[in-house]
Protein backbone atom coordinates (compact mmCIF):
# COMPACT_ATOMS: atom_id res chain seq x y z
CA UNK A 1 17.34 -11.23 -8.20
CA UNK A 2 17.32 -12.64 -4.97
CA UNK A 3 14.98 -10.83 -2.19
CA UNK A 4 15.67 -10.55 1.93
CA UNK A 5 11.99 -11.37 3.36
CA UNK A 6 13.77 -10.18 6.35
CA UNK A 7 13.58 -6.87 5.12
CA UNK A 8 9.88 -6.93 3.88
CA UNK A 9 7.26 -5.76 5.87
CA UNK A 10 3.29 -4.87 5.66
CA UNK A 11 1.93 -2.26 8.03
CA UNK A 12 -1.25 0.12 8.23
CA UNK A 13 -1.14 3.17 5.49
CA UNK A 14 -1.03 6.46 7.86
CA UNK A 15 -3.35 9.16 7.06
CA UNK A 16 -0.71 11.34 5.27
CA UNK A 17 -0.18 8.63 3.00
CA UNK A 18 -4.11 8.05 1.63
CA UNK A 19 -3.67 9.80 -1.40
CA UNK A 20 -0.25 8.19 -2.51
CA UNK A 21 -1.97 4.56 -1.73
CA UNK A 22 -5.53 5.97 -3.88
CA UNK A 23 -3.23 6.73 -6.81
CA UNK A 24 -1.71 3.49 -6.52
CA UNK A 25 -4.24 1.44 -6.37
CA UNK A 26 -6.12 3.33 -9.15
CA UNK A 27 -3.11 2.76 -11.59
CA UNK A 28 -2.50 -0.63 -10.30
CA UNK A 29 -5.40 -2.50 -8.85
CA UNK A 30 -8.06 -4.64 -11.08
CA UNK A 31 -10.77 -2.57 -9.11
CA UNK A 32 -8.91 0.84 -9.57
CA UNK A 33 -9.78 3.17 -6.53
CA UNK A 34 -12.67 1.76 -4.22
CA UNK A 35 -14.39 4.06 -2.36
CA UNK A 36 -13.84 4.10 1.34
CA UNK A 37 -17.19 3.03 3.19
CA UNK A 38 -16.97 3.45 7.25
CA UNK A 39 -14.01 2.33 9.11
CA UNK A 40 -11.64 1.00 6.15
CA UNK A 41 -8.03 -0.20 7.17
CA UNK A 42 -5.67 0.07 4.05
CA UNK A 43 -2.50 -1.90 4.39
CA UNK A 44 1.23 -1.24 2.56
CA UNK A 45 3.99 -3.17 1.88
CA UNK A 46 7.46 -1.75 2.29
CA UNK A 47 10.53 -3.30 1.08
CA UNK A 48 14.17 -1.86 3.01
CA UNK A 49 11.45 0.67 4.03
CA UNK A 50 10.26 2.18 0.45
CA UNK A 51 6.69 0.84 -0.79
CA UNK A 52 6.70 -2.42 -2.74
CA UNK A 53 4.44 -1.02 -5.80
């Protein structure tokens, strides 16, 4: 399968979309869900605009 980097991009989570990204990471990170501490920036990546899981 080839990919189109030109259609990749990575871009701040909004706030409507915190508790899609928590799930995500909790099903598919190492660390599972980390808790947010202070200012935390979450970043997502988006592939012909739907999220690259």
């Amino acid at each position: 399968m080839k990919i189109n980097l030109e259609h990749l991009s990575v871009r701040p989570a909004t706030k409507i979309e915190e508790s899609r990204y928590r799930e995500l990471m909790q099903q598919h990170h190492y660390l599972g869900d980390l808790a947010k501490i202070g200012p935390t920036l979450w970043y997502v990546a988006t592939y012909v605009e739907a999220w690259a899981v």
